[in-house]
C-alpha atoms as a PDB file:
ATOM      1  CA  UNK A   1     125.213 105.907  97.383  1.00  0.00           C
ATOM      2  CA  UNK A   2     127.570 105.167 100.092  1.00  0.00           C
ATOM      3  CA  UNK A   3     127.800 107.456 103.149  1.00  0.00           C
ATOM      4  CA  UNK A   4     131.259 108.259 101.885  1.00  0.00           C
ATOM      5  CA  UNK A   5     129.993 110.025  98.797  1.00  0.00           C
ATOM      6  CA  UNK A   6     128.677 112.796 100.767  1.00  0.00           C
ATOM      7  CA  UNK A   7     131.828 113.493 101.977  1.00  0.00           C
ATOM      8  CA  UNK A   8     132.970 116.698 101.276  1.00  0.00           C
ATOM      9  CA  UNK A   9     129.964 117.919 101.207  1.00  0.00           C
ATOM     10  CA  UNK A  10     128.098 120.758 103.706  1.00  0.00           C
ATOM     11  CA  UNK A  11     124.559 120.075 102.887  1.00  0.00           C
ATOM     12  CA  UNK A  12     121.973 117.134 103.164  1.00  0.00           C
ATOM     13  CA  UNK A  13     118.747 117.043 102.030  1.00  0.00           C
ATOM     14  CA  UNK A  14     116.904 115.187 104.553  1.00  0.00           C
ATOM     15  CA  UNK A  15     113.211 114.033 103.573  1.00  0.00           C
ATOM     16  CA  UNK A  16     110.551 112.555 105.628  1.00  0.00           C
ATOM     17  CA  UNK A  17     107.573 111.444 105.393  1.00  0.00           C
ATOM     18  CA  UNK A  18     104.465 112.275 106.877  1.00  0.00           C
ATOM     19  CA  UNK A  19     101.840 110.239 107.370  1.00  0.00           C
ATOM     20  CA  UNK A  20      99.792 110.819 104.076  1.00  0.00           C
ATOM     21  CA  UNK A  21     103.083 109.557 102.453  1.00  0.00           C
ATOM     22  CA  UNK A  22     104.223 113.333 101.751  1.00  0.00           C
ATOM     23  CA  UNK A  23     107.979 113.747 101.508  1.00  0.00           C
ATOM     24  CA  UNK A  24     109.234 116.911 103.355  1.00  0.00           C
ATOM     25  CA  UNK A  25     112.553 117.572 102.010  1.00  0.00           C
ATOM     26  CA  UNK A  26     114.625 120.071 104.387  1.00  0.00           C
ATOM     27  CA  UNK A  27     118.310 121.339 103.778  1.00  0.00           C
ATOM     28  CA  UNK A  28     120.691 120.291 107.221  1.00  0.00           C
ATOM     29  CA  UNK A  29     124.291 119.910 108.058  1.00  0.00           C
ATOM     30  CA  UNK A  30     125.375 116.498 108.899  1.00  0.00           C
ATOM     31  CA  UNK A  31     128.181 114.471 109.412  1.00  0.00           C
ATOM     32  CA  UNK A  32     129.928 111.074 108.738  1.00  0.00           C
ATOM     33  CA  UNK A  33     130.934 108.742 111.724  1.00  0.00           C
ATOM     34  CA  UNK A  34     131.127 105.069 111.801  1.00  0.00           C
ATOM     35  CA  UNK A  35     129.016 104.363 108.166  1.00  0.00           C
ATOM     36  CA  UNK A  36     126.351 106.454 109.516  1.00  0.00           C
ATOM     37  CA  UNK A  37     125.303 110.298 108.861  1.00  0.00           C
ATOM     38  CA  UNK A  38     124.434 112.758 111.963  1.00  0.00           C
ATOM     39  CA  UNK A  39     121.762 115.044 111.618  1.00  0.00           C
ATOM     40  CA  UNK A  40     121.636 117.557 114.569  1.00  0.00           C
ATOM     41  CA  UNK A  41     117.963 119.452 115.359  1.00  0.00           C
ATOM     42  CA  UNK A  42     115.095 120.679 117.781  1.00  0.00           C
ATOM     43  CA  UNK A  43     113.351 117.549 119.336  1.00  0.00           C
ATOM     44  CA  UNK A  44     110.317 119.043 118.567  1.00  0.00           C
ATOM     45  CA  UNK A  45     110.985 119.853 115.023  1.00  0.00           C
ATOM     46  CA  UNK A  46     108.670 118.212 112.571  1.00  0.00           C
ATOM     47  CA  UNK A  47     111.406 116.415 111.220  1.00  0.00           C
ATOM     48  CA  UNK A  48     111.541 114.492 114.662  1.00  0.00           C
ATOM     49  CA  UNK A  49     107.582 114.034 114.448  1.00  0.00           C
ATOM     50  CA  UNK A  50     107.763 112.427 111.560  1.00  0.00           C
ATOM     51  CA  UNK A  51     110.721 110.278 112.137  1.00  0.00           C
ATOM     52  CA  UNK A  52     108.284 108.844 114.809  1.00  0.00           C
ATOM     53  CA  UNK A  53     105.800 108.605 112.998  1.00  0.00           C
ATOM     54  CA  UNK A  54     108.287 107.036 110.456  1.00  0.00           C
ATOM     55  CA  UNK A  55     111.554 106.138 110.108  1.00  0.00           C
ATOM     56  CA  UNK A  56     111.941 105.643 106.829  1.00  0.00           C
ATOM     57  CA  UNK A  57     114.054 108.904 105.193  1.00  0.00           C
ATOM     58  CA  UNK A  58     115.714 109.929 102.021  1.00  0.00           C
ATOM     59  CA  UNK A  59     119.112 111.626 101.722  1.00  0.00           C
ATOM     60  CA  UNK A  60     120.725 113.607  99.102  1.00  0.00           C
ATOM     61  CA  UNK A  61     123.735 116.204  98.618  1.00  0.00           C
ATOM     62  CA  UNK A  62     122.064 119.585  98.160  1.00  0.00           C
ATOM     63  CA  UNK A  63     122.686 123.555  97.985  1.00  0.00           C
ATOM     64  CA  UNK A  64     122.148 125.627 100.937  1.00  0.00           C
ATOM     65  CA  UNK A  65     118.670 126.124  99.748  1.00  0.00           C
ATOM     66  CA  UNK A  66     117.711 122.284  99.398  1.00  0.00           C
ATOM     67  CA  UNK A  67     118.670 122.302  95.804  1.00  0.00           C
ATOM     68  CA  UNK A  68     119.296 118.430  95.399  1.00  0.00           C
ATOM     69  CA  UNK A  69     122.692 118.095  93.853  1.00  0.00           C
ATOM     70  CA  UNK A  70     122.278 114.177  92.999  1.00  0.00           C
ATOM     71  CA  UNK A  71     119.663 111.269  93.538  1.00  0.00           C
ATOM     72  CA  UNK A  72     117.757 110.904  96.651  1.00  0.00           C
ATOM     73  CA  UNK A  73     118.874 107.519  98.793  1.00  0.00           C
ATOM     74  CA  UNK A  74     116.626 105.523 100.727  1.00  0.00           C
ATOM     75  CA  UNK A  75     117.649 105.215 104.833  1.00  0.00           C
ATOM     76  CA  UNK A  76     116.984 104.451 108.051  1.00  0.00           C
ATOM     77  CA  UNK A  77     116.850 107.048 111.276  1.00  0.00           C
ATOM     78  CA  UNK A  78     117.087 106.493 114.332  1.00  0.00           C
ATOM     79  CA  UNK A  79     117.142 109.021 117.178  1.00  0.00           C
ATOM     80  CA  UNK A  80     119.929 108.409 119.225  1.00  0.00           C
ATOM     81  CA  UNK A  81     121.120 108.866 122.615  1.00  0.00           C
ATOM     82  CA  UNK A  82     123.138 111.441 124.213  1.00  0.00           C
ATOM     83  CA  UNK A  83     125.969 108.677 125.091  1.00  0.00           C
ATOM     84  CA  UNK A  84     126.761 108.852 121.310  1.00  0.00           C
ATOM     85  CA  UNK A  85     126.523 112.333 121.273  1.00  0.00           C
ATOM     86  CA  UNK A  86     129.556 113.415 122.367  1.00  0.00           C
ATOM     87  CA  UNK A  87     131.872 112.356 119.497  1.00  0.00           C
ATOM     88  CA  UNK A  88     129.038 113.535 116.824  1.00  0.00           C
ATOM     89  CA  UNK A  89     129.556 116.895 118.436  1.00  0.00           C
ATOM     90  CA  UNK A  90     133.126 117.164 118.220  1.00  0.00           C
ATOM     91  CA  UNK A  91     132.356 116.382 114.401  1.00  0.00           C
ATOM     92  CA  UNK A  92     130.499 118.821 114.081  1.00  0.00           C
ATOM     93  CA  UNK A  93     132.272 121.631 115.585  1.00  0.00           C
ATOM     94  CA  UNK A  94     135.334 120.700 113.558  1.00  0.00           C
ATOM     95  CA  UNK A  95     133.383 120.877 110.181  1.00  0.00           C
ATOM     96  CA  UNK A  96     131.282 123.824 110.881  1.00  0.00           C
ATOM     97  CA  UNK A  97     133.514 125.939 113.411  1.00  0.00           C
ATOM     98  CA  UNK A  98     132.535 129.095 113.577  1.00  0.00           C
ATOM     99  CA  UNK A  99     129.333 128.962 111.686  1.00  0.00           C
ATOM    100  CA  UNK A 100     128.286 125.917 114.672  1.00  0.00           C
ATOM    101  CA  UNK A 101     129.313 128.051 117.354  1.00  0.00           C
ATOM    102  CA  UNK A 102     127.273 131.014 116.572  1.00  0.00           C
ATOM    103  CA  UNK A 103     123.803 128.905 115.780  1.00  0.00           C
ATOM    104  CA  UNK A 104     124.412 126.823 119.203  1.00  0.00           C
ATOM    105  CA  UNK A 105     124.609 130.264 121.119  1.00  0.00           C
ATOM    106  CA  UNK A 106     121.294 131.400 119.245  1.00  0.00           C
ATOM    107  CA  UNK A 107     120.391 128.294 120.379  1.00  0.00           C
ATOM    108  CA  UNK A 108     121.407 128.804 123.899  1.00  0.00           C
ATOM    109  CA  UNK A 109     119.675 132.115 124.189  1.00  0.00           C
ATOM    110  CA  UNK A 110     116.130 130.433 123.094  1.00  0.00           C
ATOM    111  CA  UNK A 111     116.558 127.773 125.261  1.00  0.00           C
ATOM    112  CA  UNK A 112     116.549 125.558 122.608  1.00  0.00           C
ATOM    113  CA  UNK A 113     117.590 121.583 123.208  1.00  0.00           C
ATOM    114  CA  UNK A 114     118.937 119.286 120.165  1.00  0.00           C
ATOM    115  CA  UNK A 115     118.504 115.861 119.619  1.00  0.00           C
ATOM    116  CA  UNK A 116     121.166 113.871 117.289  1.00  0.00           C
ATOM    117  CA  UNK A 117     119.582 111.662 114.152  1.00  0.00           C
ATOM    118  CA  UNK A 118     121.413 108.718 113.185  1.00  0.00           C
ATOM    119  CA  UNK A 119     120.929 107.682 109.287  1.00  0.00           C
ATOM    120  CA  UNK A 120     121.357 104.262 107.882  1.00  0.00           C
ATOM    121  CA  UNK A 121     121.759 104.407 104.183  1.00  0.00           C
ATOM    122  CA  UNK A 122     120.187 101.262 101.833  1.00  0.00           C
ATOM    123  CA  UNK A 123     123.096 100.031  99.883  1.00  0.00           C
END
């Protein structure tokens, strides 16, 4: 699966892996840009621990509830800096709108910080 297929698409099921080898699927928006897909989330989410601890992921399209809607794809992440950011954002808000704008001022209100994930699909 290319990072094109998931285009069109408002869900990604983004596993990781913790150290026992567990995979810990978790339903996230994301977004295309430059061959790579953006996850958005807390820094101190477990999905960040384990991307530490790991970076070794799987990706899928999925439901709102994690239901995968095809096969899983091997990738790389990567947590990237804020330089990067900026574009990723603008992404976002224009696929999300509303929706985006409303979670990042629940966000604001708990003091809450978010870290973009970069994902390299396997071919």
């Amino acid at each position: 699966m290319s990072p094109q297929s998931l285009e069109g698409k408002k869900y990604i099921s983004l596993a990781t892996y913790r150290r026992n080898g567990e995979k810990v699927p978790t339903p996230v928006w994301f977004v295309l840009q430059e061959n790579h897909v953006f996850v958005w989330t807390d820094p101190a989410s477990g999905k960040v621990k384990r991307i530490r601890n790991n970076p070794k992921v799987s990706v899928a399209p999925c439901t709102m509830r994690g239901e995968p809607l095809g096969p899983y794809v091997e990738g790389v992440a990567t947590l990237t800096d804020d330089n990067s950011s900026q574009e990723v954002r603008k992404a976002y808000r224009s696929k999300y709108g509303f929706t985006l704008a409303l979670s990042s001022w629940w966000a604001r209100l708990r003091n809450q910080k978010e870290v973009p994930i970069s994902i390299t699909l396997s071919a």
